[in-house]
Protein backbone atom coordinates (compact mmCIF):
# COMPACT_ATOMS: atom_id res chain seq x y z
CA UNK A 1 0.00 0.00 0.00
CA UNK A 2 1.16 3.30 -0.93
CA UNK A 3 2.22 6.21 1.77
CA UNK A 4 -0.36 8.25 0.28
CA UNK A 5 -3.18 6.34 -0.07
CA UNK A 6 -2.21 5.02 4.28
CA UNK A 7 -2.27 8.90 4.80
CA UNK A 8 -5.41 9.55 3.03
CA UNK A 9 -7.18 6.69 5.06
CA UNK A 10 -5.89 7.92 8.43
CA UNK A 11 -7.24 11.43 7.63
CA UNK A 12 -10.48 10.12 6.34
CA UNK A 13 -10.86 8.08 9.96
CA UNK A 14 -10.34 11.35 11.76
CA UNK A 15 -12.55 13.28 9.61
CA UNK A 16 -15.49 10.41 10.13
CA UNK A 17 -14.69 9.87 13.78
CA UNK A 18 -14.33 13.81 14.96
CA UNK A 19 -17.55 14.68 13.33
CA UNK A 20 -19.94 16.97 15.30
CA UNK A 21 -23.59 16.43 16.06
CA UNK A 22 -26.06 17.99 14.63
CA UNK A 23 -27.21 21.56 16.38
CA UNK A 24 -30.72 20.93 17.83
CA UNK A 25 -32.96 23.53 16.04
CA UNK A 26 -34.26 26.34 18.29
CA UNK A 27 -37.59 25.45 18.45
CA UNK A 28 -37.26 22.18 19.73
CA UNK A 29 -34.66 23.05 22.24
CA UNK A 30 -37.55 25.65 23.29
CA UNK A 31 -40.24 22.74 23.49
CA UNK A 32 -37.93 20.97 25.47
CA UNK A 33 -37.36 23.37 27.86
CA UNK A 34 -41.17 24.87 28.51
CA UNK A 35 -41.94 20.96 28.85
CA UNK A 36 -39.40 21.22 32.29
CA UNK A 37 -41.43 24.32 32.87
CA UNK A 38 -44.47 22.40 33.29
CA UNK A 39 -43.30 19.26 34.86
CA UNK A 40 -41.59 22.02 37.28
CA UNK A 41 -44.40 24.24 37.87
CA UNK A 42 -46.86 21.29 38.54
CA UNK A 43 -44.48 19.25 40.55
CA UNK A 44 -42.52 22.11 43.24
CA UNK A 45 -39.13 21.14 41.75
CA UNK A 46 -37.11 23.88 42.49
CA UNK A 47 -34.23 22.84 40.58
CA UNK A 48 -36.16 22.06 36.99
CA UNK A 49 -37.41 25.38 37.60
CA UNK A 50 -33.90 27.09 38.58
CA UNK A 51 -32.52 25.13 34.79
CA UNK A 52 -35.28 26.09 33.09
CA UNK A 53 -35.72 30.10 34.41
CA UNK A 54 -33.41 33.17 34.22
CA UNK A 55 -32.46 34.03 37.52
CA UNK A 56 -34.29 37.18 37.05
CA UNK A 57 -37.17 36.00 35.53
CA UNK A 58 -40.04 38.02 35.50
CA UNK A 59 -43.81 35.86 36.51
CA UNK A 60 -47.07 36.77 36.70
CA UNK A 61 -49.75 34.83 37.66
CA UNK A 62 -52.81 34.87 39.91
CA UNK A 63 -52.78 38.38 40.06
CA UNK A 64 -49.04 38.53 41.14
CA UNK A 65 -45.47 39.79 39.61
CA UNK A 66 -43.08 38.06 41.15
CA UNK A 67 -39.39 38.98 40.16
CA UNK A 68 -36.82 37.05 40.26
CA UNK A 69 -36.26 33.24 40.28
CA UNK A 70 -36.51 32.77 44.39
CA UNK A 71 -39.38 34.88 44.55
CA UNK A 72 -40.99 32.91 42.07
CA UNK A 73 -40.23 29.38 43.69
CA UNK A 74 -41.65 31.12 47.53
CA UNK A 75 -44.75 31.86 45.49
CA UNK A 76 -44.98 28.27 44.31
CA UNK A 77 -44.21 26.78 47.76
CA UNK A 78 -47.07 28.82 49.57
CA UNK A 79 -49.49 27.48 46.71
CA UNK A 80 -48.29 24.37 47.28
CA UNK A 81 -48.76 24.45 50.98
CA UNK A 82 -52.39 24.91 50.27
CA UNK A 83 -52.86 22.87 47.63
CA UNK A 84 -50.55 19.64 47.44
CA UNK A 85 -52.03 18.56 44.15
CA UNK A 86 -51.43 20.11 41.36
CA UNK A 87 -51.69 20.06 37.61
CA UNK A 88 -50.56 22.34 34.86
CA UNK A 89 -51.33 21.55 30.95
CA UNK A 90 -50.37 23.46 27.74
CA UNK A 91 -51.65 22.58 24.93
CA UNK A 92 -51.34 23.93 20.99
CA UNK A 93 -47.89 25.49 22.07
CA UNK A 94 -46.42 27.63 19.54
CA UNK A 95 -42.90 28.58 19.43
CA UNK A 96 -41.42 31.49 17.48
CA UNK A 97 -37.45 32.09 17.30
CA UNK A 98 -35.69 35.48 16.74
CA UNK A 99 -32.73 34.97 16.58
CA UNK A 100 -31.31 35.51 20.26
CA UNK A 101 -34.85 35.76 21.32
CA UNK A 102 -38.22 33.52 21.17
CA UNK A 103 -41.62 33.59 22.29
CA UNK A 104 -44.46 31.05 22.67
CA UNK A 105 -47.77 30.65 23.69
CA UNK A 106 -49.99 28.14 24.44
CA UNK A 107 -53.60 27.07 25.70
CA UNK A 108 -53.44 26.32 29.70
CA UNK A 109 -55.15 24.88 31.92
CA UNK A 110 -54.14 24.66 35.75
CA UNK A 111 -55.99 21.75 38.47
CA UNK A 112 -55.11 22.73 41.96
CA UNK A 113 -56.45 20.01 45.23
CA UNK A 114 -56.25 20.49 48.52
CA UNK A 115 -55.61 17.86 50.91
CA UNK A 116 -59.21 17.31 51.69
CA UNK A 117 -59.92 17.08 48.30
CA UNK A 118 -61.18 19.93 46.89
CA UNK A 119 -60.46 20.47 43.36
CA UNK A 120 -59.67 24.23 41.84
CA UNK A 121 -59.80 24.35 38.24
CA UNK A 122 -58.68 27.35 35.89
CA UNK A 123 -58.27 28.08 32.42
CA UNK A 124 -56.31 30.48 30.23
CA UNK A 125 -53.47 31.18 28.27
CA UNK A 126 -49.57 30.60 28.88
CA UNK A 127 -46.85 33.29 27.18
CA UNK A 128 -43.09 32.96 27.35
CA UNK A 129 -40.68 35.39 26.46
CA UNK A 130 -37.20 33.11 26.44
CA UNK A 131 -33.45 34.79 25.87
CA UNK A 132 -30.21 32.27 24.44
CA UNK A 133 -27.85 32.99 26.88
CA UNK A 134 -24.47 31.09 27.33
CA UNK A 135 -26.15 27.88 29.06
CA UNK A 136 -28.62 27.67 26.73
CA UNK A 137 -32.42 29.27 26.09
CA UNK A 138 -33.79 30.24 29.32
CA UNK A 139 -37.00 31.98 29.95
CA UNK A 140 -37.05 35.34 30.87
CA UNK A 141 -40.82 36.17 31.43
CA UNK A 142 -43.90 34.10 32.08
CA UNK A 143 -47.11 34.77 32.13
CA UNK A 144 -50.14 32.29 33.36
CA UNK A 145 -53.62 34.15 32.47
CA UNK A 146 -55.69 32.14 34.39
CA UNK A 147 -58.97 32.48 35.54
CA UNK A 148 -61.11 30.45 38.04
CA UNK A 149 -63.52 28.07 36.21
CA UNK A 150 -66.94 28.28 38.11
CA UNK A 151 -70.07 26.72 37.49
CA UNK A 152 -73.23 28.53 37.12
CA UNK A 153 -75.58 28.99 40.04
CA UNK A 154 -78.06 26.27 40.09
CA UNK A 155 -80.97 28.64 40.80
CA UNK A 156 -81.59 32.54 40.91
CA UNK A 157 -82.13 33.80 44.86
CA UNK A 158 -84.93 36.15 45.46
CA UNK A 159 -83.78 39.46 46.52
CA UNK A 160 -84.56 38.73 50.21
CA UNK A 161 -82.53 36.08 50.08
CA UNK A 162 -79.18 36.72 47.67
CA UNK A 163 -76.22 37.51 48.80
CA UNK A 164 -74.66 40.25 46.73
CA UNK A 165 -73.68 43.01 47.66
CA UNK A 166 -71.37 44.67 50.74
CA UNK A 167 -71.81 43.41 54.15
CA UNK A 168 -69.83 45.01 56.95
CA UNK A 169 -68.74 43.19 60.32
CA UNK A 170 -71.30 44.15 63.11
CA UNK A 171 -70.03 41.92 65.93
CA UNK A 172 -68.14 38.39 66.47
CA UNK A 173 -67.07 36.40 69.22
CA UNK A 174 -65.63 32.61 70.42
CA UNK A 175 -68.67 30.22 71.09
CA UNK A 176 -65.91 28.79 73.02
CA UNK A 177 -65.10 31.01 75.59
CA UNK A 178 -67.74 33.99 74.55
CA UNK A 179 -65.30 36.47 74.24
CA UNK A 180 -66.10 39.27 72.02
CA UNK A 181 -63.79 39.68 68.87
CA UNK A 182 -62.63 42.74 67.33
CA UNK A 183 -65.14 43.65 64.37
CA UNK A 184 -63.43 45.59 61.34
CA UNK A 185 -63.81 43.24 58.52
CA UNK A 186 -65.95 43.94 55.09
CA UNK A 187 -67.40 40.92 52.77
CA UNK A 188 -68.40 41.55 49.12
CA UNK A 189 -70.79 39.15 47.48
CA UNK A 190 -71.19 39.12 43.80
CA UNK A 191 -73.16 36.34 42.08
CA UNK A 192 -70.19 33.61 41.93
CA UNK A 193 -66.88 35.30 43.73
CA UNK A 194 -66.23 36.66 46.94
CA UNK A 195 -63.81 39.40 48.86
CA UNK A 196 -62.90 39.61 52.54
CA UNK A 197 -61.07 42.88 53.76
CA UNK A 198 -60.28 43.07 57.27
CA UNK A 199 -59.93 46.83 57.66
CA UNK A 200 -57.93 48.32 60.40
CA UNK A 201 -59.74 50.37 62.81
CA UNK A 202 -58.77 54.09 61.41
CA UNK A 203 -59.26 53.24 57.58
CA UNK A 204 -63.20 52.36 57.74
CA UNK A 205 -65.30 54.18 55.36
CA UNK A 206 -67.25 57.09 56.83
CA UNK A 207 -70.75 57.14 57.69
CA UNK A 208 -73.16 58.37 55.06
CA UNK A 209 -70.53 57.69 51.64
CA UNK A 210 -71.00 55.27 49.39
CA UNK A 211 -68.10 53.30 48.49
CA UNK A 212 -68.72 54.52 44.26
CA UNK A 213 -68.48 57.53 45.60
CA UNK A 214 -64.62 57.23 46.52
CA UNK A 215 -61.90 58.80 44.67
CA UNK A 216 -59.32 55.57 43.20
CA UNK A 217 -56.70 57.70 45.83
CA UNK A 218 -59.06 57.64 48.72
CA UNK A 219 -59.71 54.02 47.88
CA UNK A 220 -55.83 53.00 47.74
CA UNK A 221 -56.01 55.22 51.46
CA UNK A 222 -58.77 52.89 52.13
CA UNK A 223 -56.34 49.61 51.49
CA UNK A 224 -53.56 50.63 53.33
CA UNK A 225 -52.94 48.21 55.77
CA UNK A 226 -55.77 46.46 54.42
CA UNK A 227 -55.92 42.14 54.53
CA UNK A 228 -57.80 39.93 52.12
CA UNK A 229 -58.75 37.38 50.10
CA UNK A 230 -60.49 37.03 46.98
CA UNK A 231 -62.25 34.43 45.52
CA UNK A 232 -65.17 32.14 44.64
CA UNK A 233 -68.16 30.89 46.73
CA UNK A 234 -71.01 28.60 46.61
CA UNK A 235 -74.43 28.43 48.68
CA UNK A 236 -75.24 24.71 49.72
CA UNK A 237 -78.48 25.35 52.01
CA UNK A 238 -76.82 26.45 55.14
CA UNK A 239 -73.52 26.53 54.22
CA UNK A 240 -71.22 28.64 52.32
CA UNK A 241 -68.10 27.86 50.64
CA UNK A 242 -65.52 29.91 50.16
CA UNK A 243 -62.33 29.18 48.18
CA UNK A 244 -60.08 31.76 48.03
CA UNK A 245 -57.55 32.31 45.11
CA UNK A 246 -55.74 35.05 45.40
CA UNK A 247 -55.20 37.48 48.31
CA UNK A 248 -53.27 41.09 48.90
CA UNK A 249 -50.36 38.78 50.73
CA UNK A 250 -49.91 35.83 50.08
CA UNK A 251 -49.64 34.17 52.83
CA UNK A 252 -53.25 34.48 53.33
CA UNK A 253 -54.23 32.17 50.74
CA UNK A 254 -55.62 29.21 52.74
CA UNK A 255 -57.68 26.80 52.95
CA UNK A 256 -61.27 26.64 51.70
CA UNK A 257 -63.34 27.95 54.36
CA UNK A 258 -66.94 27.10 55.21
CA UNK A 259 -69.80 29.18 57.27
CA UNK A 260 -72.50 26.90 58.60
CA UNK A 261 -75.55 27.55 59.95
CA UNK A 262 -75.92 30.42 58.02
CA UNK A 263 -79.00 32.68 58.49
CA UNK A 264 -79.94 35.36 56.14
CA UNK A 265 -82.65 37.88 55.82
CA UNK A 266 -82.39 41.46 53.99
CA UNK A 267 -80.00 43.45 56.16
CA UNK A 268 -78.57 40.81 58.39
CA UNK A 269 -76.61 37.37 57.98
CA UNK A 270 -75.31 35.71 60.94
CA UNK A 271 -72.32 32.80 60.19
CA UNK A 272 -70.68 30.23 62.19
CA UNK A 273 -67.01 28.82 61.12
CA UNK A 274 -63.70 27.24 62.69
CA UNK A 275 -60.71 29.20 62.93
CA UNK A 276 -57.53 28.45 64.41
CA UNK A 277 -60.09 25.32 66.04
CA UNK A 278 -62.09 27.72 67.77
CA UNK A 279 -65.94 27.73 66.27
CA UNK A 280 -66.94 31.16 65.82
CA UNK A 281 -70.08 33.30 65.49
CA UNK A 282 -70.20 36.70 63.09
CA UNK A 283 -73.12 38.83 62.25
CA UNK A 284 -72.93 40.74 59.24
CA UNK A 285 -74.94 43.82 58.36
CA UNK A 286 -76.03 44.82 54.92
CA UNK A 287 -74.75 47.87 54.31
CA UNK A 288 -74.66 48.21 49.81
């Protein structure tokens, strides 16, 4: 064999053998990496989420902005700690490279349960904004429009009897130990969704003023140091359930809640519920 046909062989071998793979394409590098998304979101793994997130991501969700990747994961751990079950599907996910820059979007749906079993479904949309940085694509901004899916009333209420409308704390106290409890809490009843504002003692509305009639800056005076919940209720004879989904801190987004023995005429609706294991009685007056 000749020297240059040995030579040509040995190059040829090194040629075949130090060939490079193939570059994954953008988009499915992006597919692959909103997939961790999901398996992290619905899953509280902190470090699929860390891999998959800038560390100054940008989320919104619920109603919140949360900047920055361990602000993000403290977000998911308090939902988490409320609802152990959890579920999060995209579906018809479209992915768009730009260069250094993609977005996508997708169709969303999001199954929360509690540990008594309580299912919370919503429904929405799902948009990415993701950035190729030197470890790869990571997302930079996520956004989970979601909304509550809530099934309709099963009958129309009389006036005398519906709920809607503003009802303001008249008195409470422990059946337990029938000790009087500070009063300074507001609930608002639409049709299907609730709010609970426990107002401190020198922000309550005036006498005689309407709450349309407020100013949006003497409203935002109004929620200053303001607590509360918002979220969805249903009326089950004597009982009311209340599942809250999102609230002004976060760390008041708890459990379901229930009021039994509920009694309701026009301008008056009297409650009882467990809190903190004590069983407690509230009387509400209509006052919108």
């Amino acid at each position: 064999m000749s020297i240059g046909l040995m030579i040509g062989g040995l190059l040829g071998g090194l040629a075949f053998g130090g060939q490079r793979p193939r570059p994954v394409p953008p988009e499915v590098e992006i597919r692959r990496l909103i997939e961790s998304f999901r398996r992290g979101w619905q899953e509280n793994d902190a470090d699929a989420l860390r891999q998959a997130c800038a560390p100054n991501v940008i989320m919104i969700s619920f109603g919140r902005r949360d900047q920055g990747i361990e602000n993000v994961l403290e977000h998911l751990r308090l939902a988490f700690h409320n609802f152990p079950r959890a579920e999060l599907r995209l579906d018809h996910l479209q992915v768009r490279p730009m260069g250094a820059a993609a977005w996508a979007h997708a169709d969303a749906q999001y199954v929360q349960q509690t540990a008594h079993g309580m299912v919370l479904t919503s429904t929405g949309y799902a948009s990415f904004l993701l950035e190729r940085q030197r470890a790869g694509w990571r997302i930079t901004y996520a956004d989970l429009n979601l909304r509550p899916t809530t099934a309709p009333p099963a009958s129309v209420p009389t006036r005398g009897e519906t709920l809607e409308g503003a009802w303001l704390l008249e008195s409470a106290r422990d059946l337990h130990t029938g000790r009087p409890l500070k009063p300074g809490a507001m609930l608002l009843f639409t049709r299907s969704r609730f709010a609970l504002l426990a107002v401190a003692p020198d922000r309550r509305p005036p006498r005689g003023k309407a709450l349309t009639e407020y100013s949006k800056k003497e409203l935002l005076e109004l929620l200053r140091e303001v607590e509360g919940s918002v979220g969805d209720y249903s009326r089950e004879g004597s009982r009311i359930r209340l599942v809250p989904t999102f609230a002004l801190f976060p760390e008041l987004i708890g459990e379901p809640q229930v009021f039994e023995n509920v009694q309701l005429d026009r301008d008056r609706l009297s409650v009882e519920w467990i809190a903190g294991g004590r069983r407690r009685l509230a009387i509400w007056r209509r006052v919108e």
